[in-house]
Protein backbone atom coordinates (compact mmCIF):
# COMPACT_ATOMS: atom_id res chain seq x y z
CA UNK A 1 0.00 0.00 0.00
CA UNK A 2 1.48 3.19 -1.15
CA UNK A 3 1.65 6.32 0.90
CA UNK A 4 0.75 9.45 -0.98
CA UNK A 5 2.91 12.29 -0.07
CA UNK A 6 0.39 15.53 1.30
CA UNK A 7 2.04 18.73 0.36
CA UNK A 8 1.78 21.15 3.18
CA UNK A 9 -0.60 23.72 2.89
CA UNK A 10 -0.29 26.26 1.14
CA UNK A 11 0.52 30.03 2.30
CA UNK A 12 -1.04 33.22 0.59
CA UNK A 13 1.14 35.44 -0.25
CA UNK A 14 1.60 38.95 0.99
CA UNK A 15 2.63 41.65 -0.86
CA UNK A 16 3.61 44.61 1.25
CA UNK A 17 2.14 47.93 0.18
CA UNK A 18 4.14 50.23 -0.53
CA UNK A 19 5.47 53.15 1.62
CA UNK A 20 4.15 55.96 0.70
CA UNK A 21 6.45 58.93 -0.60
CA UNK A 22 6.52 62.24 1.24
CA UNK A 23 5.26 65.51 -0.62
CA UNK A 24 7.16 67.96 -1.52
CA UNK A 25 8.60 69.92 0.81
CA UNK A 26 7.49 73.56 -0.72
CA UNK A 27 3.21 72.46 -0.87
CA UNK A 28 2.78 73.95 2.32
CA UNK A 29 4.02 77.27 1.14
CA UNK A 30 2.52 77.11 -1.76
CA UNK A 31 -0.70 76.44 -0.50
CA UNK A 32 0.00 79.56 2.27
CA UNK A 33 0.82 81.49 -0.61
CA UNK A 34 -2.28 81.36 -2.90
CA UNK A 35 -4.43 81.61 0.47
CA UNK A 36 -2.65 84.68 1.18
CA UNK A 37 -2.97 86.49 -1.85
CA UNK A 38 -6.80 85.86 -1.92
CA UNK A 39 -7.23 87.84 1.85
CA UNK A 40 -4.80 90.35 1.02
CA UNK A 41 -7.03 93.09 1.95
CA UNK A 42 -8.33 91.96 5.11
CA UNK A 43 -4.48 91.22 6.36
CA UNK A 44 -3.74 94.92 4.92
CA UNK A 45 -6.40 96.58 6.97
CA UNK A 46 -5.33 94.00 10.32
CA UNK A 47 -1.61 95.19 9.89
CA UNK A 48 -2.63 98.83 9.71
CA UNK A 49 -5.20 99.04 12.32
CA UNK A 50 -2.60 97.41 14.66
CA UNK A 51 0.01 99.97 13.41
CA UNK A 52 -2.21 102.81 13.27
CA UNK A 53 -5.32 104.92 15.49
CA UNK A 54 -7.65 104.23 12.41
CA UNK A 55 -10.61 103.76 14.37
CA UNK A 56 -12.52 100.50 12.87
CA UNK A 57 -12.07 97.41 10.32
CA UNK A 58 -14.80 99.34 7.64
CA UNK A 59 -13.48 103.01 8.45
CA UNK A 60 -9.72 101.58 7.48
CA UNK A 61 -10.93 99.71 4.66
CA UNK A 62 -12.95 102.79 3.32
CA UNK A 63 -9.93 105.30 3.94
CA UNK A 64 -7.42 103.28 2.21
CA UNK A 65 -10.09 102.86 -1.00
CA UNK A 66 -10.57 106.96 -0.27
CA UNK A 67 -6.65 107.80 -0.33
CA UNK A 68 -5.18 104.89 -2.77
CA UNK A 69 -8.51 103.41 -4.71
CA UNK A 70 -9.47 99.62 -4.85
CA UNK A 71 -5.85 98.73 -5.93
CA UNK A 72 -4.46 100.30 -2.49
CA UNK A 73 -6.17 97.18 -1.11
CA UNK A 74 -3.33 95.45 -2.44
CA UNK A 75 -0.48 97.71 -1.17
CA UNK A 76 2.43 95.57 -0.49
CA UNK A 77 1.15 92.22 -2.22
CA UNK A 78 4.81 91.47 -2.83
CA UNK A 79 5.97 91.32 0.91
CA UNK A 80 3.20 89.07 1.20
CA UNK A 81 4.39 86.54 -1.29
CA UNK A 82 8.08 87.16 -0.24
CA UNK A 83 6.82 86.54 3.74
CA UNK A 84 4.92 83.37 2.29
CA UNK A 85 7.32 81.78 0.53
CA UNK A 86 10.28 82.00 3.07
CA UNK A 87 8.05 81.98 6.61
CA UNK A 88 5.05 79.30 5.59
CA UNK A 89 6.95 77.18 2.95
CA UNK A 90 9.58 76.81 5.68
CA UNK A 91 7.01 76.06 9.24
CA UNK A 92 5.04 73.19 6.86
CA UNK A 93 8.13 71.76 5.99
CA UNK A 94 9.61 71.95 9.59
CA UNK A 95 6.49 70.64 11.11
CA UNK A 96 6.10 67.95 9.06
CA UNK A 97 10.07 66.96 10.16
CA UNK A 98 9.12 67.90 13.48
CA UNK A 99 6.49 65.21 13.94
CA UNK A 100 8.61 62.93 12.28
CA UNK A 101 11.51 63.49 15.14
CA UNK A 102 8.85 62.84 17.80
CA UNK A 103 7.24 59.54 16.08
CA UNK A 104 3.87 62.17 15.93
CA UNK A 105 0.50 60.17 14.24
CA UNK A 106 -2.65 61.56 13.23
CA UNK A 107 -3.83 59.72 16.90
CA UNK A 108 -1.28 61.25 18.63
CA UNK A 109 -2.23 63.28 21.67
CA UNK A 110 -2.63 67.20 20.94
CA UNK A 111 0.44 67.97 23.63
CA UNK A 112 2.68 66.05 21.02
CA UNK A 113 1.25 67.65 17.86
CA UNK A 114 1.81 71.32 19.61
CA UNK A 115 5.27 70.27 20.46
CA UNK A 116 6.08 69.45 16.62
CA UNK A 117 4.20 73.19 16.22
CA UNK A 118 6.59 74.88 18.76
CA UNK A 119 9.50 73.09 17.19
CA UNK A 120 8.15 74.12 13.51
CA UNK A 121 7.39 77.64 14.43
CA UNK A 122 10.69 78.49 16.79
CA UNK A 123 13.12 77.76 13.56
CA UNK A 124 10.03 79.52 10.97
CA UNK A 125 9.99 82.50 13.23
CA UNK A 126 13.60 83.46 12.60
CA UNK A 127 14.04 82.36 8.95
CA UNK A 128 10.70 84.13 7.86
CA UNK A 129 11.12 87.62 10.07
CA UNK A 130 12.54 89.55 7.01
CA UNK A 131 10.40 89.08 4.87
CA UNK A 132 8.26 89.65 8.00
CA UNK A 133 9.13 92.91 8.74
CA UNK A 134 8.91 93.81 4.36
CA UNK A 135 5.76 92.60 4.50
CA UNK A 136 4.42 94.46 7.81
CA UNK A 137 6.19 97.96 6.37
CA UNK A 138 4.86 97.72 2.68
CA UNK A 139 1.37 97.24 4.35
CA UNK A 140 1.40 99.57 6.69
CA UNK A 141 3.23 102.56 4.48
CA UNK A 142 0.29 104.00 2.54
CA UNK A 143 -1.25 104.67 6.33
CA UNK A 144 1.36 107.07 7.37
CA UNK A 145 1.79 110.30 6.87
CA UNK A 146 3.58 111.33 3.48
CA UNK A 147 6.49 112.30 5.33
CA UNK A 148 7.15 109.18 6.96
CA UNK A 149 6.47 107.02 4.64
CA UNK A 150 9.25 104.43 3.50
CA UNK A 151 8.24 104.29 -0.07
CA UNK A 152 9.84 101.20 -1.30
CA UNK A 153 8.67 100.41 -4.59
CA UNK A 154 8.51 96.40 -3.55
CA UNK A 155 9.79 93.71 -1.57
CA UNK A 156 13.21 93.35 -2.71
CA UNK A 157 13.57 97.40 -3.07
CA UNK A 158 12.81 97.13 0.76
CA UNK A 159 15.15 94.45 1.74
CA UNK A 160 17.92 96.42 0.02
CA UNK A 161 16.90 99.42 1.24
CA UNK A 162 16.98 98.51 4.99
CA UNK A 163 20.09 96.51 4.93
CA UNK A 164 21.76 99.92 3.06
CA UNK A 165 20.24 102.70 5.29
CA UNK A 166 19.39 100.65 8.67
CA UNK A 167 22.22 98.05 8.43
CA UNK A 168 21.80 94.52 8.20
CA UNK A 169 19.88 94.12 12.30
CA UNK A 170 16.99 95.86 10.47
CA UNK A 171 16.24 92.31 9.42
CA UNK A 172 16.18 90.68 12.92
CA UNK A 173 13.89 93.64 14.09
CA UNK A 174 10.89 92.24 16.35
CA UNK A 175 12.18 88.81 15.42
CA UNK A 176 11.33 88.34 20.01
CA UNK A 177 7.96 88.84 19.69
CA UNK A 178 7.69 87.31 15.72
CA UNK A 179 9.30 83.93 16.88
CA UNK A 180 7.10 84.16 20.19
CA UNK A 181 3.83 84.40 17.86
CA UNK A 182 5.29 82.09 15.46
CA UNK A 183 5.51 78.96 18.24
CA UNK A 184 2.09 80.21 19.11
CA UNK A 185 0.79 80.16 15.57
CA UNK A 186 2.08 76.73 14.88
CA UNK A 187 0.91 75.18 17.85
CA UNK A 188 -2.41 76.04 17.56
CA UNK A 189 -3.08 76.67 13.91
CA UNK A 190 -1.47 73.59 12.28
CA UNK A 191 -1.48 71.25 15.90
CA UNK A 192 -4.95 72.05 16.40
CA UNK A 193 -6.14 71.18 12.57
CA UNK A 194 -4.49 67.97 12.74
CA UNK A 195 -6.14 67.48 16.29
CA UNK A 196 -9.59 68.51 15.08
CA UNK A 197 -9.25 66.65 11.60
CA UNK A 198 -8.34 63.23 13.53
CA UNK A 199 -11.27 63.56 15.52
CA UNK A 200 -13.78 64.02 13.23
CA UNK A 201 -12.04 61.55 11.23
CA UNK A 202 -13.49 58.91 14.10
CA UNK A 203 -17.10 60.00 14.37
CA UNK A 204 -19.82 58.41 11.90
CA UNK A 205 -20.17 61.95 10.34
CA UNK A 206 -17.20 62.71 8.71
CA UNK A 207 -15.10 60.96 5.77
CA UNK A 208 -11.71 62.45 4.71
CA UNK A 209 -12.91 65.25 2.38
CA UNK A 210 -13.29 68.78 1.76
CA UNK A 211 -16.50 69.07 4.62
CA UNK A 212 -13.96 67.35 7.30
CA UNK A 213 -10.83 69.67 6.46
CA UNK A 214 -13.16 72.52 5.68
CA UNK A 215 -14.53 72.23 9.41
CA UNK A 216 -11.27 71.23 10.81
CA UNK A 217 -9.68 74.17 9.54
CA UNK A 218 -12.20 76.17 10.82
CA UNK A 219 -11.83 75.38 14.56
CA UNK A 220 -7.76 76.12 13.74
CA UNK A 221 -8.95 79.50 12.90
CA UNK A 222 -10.81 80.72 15.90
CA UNK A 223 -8.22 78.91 18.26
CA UNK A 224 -5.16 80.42 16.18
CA UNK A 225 -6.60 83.84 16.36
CA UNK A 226 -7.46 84.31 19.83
CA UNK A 227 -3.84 82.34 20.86
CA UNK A 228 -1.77 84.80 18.72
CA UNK A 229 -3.28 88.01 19.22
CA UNK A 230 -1.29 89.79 21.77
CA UNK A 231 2.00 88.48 20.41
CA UNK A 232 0.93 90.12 16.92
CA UNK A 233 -0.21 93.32 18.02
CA UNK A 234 3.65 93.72 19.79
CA UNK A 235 4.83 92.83 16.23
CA UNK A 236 3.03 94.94 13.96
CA UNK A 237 3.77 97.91 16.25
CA UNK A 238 7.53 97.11 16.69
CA UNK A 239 8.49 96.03 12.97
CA UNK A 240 6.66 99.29 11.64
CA UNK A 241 8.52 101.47 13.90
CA UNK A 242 12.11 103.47 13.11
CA UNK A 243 14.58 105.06 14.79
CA UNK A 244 16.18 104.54 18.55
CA UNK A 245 14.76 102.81 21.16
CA UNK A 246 12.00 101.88 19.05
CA UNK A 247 12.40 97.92 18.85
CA UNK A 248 12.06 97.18 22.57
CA UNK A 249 9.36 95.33 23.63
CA UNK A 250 9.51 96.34 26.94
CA UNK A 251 9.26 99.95 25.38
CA UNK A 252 5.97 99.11 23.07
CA UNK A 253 4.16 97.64 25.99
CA UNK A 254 4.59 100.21 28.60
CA UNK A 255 3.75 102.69 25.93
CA UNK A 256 0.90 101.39 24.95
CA UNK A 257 -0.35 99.99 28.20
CA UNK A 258 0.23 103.68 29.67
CA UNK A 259 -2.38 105.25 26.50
CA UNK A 260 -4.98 102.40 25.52
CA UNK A 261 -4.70 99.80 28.58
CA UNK A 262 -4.46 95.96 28.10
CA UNK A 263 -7.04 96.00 25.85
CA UNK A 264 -4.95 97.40 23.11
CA UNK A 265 -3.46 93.83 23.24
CA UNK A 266 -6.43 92.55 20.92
CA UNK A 267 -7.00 94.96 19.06
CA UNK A 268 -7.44 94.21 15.88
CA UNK A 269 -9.16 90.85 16.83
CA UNK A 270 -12.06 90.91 14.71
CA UNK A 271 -9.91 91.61 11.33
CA UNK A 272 -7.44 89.43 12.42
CA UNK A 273 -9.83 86.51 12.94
CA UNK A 274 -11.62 87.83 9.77
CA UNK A 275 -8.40 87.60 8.11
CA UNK A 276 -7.07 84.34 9.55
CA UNK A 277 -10.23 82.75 9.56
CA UNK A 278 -10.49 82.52 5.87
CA UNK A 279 -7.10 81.94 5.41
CA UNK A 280 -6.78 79.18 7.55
CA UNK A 281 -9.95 77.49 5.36
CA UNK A 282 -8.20 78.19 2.18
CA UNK A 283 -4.82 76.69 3.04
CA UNK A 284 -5.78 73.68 4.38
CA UNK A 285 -8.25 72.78 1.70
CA UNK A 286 -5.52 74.08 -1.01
CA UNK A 287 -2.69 71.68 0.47
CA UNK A 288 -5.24 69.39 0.95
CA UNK A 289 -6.19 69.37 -2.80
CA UNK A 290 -2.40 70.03 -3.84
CA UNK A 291 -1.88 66.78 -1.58
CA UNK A 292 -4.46 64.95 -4.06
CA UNK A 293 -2.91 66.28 -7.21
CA UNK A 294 0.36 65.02 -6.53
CA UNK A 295 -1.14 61.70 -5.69
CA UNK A 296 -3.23 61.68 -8.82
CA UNK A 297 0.05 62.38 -10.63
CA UNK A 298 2.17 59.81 -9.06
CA UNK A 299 -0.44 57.28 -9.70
CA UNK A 300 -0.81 58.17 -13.60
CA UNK A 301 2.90 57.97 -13.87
C-alpha cells in the first residue's frame, strides 16, 4: 500500500504595500501662498489698524479705497508673497520633520502635535522675520503720513533698502515677539487642525474630504486667532517702527499699556480673525487638494 505524499498547505502570499512617498517639501508654502494672496485686503487693513489709530475694520478699509482706490487694497502684495514663501513654505516643511523626530501620528495626543508646532514655528519665526518685517512695512506705508512714509517700490527694493540705510539688524527687528507668535501660531493653527481633523475623522459623520478639512480648519482659525493676538499686536507695532529705542518690547508695551490699557493687546481681533479665519480654510483645503494632485500624478505615472 502506497503512501501518498500531502504537500503542506499552502501560504497566501503577501505583498507589502508600498510606503508611501513624502510631498514635496514647498506644498505647504505654496498652499499659504495662494491663500494669502486671496485675503490680502483683510491682512492689509489688520496690519494697519494694529500699526495705526484708524478707528474701525470698515473706516480703514474705506480710507485706504478713499486715499489709494481699490488697488491700495493690495499695497504691499509682494511682501506678502516674499513673507509666504520664506516663513510658511519653511514652518510646513519643519512641522512635518518635526512630527517625524517625535514619532507624531494623526492619533497622537494634541500635547505632542503642539510640540512638533513649537519646534516648527521656533526655527520659521527666525528664517521668515525679514520678509516679516517687508511685509508688515509695505502694508502699513500707505497709512502714514507722506512724510514718513518708507516708499519702497517692492519687496526686494525694501530688503535692500533697509540693509543699506538701517544696516543689516533691520532684518532681525521684532524677530522676540515674531518667533514668540510664530511657536504660538504653529501650535495652535497647524497642531490644532491635525487634532480637530483626527477627531472628526473617528465620528460616523465625517469621511476624509473637503467638509472634514473645511470644518477642521475652521476650529484652527478661531483657536489660532485668539492664541496669537497679543504676540501680533507687539509685532506689527515694533516692525513698523524706526529710529532709537523703538524695537524694545519692553518699550511698546509700557507705551501702549500707559495710552490704551491691556485691551490694546487685541486689538485688531475681529480683522485678524476675519483675516485668519479665511485663510486658515483656504490653506488647508488648497494643500489638501495640492496633496491629491500630486497623488493623482504619481499614480498616472
Amino acid at each position: 500500500m502506497s503512501v501518498q505524499a500531502v504537500a503542506p498547505p499552502s501560504t497566501p502570499l503577501v505583498v507589502s504595500k508600498p510606503k508611501k512617498q513624502p510631498y514635496p517639501f514647498y506644498l505647504g508654502g505654496l498652499a499659504a501662498t495662494i491663500a494669502a494672496s486671496i485675503t490680502h485686503p483683510l491682512d492689509l487693513t489688520k496690519v494697519r489698524l494694529q500699526a495705526s489709530g484708524d478707528k474701525g475694520m470698515i473706516d480703514s478699509i474705506k480710507k485706504t479705497v478713499r486715499t489709494a482706490g481699490a488697488r491700495g487694497l493690495f499695497d504691499g502684495i509682494t511682501g506678502t508673497w516674499m513673507r509666504q514663501m520664506s516663513y510658511s513654505l519653511c514652518r510646513f516643511w519643519a512641522y512635518d520633520e518635526s512630527k517625524k523626530l517625535l514619532g507624531a501620528t494623526p492619533q497622537s495626543p494634541a500635547w505632542v502635535l503642539a510640540t512638533a508646532g513649537v519646534m516648527a514655528g521656533s526655527i520659521a519665526g527666525v528664517v521668515g522675520n525679514p520678509g516679516e518685517v517687508v511685509m508688515v512695512r509695505l502694508q502699513g506705508d500707505f497709512a502714514k503720513p507722506p512724510e514718513k512714509r518708507f516708499n519702497y517700490k517692492h519687496c526686494f527694493d525694501a530688503l535692500f533698502r533697509m540693509v543699506r540705510e538701517e544696516g543689516p539688524s533691520s532684518l532681525a527687528r521684532g524677530v522676540g515677539p515674531n518667533v514668540f507668535r510664530s511657536i504660538l501660531m504653529n501650535s495652535s493653527q497647524l497642531a490644532s487642525y491635525d487634532f480637530f481633523k483626527a477627531e472628526l475623522l473617528k465620528t460616523k459623520y465625517f469621511d476624509d474630504n473637503i467638509a472634514c478639512h473645511f470644518t477642521a480648519s475652521f476650529a484652527a482659525g478661531t483657536v489660532a486667532t485668539t492664541i496669537c493676538s497679543p504676540a501680533d499686536v507687539l509685532k506689527s507695532r515694533i516692525m513698523n517702527a524706526s529710529g532709537p529705542g523703538s524695537s524694545s518690547t519692553l518699550g511698546v508695551i509700557r507705551s501702549s499699556l500707559a495710552t490704551e490699557g491691556p485691551m490694546f493687546m487685541f486689538k485688531g481681533w475681529l480683522p485678524a480673525w476675519s483675516r485668519l479665519q479665511p485663510t486658515t480654510i483656504l490653506i488647508f483645503l488648497t494643500l489638501e487638494q495640492l496633496k491629491n494632485l500630486v497623488d493623482w500624478k504619481r499614480g498616472s505615472l
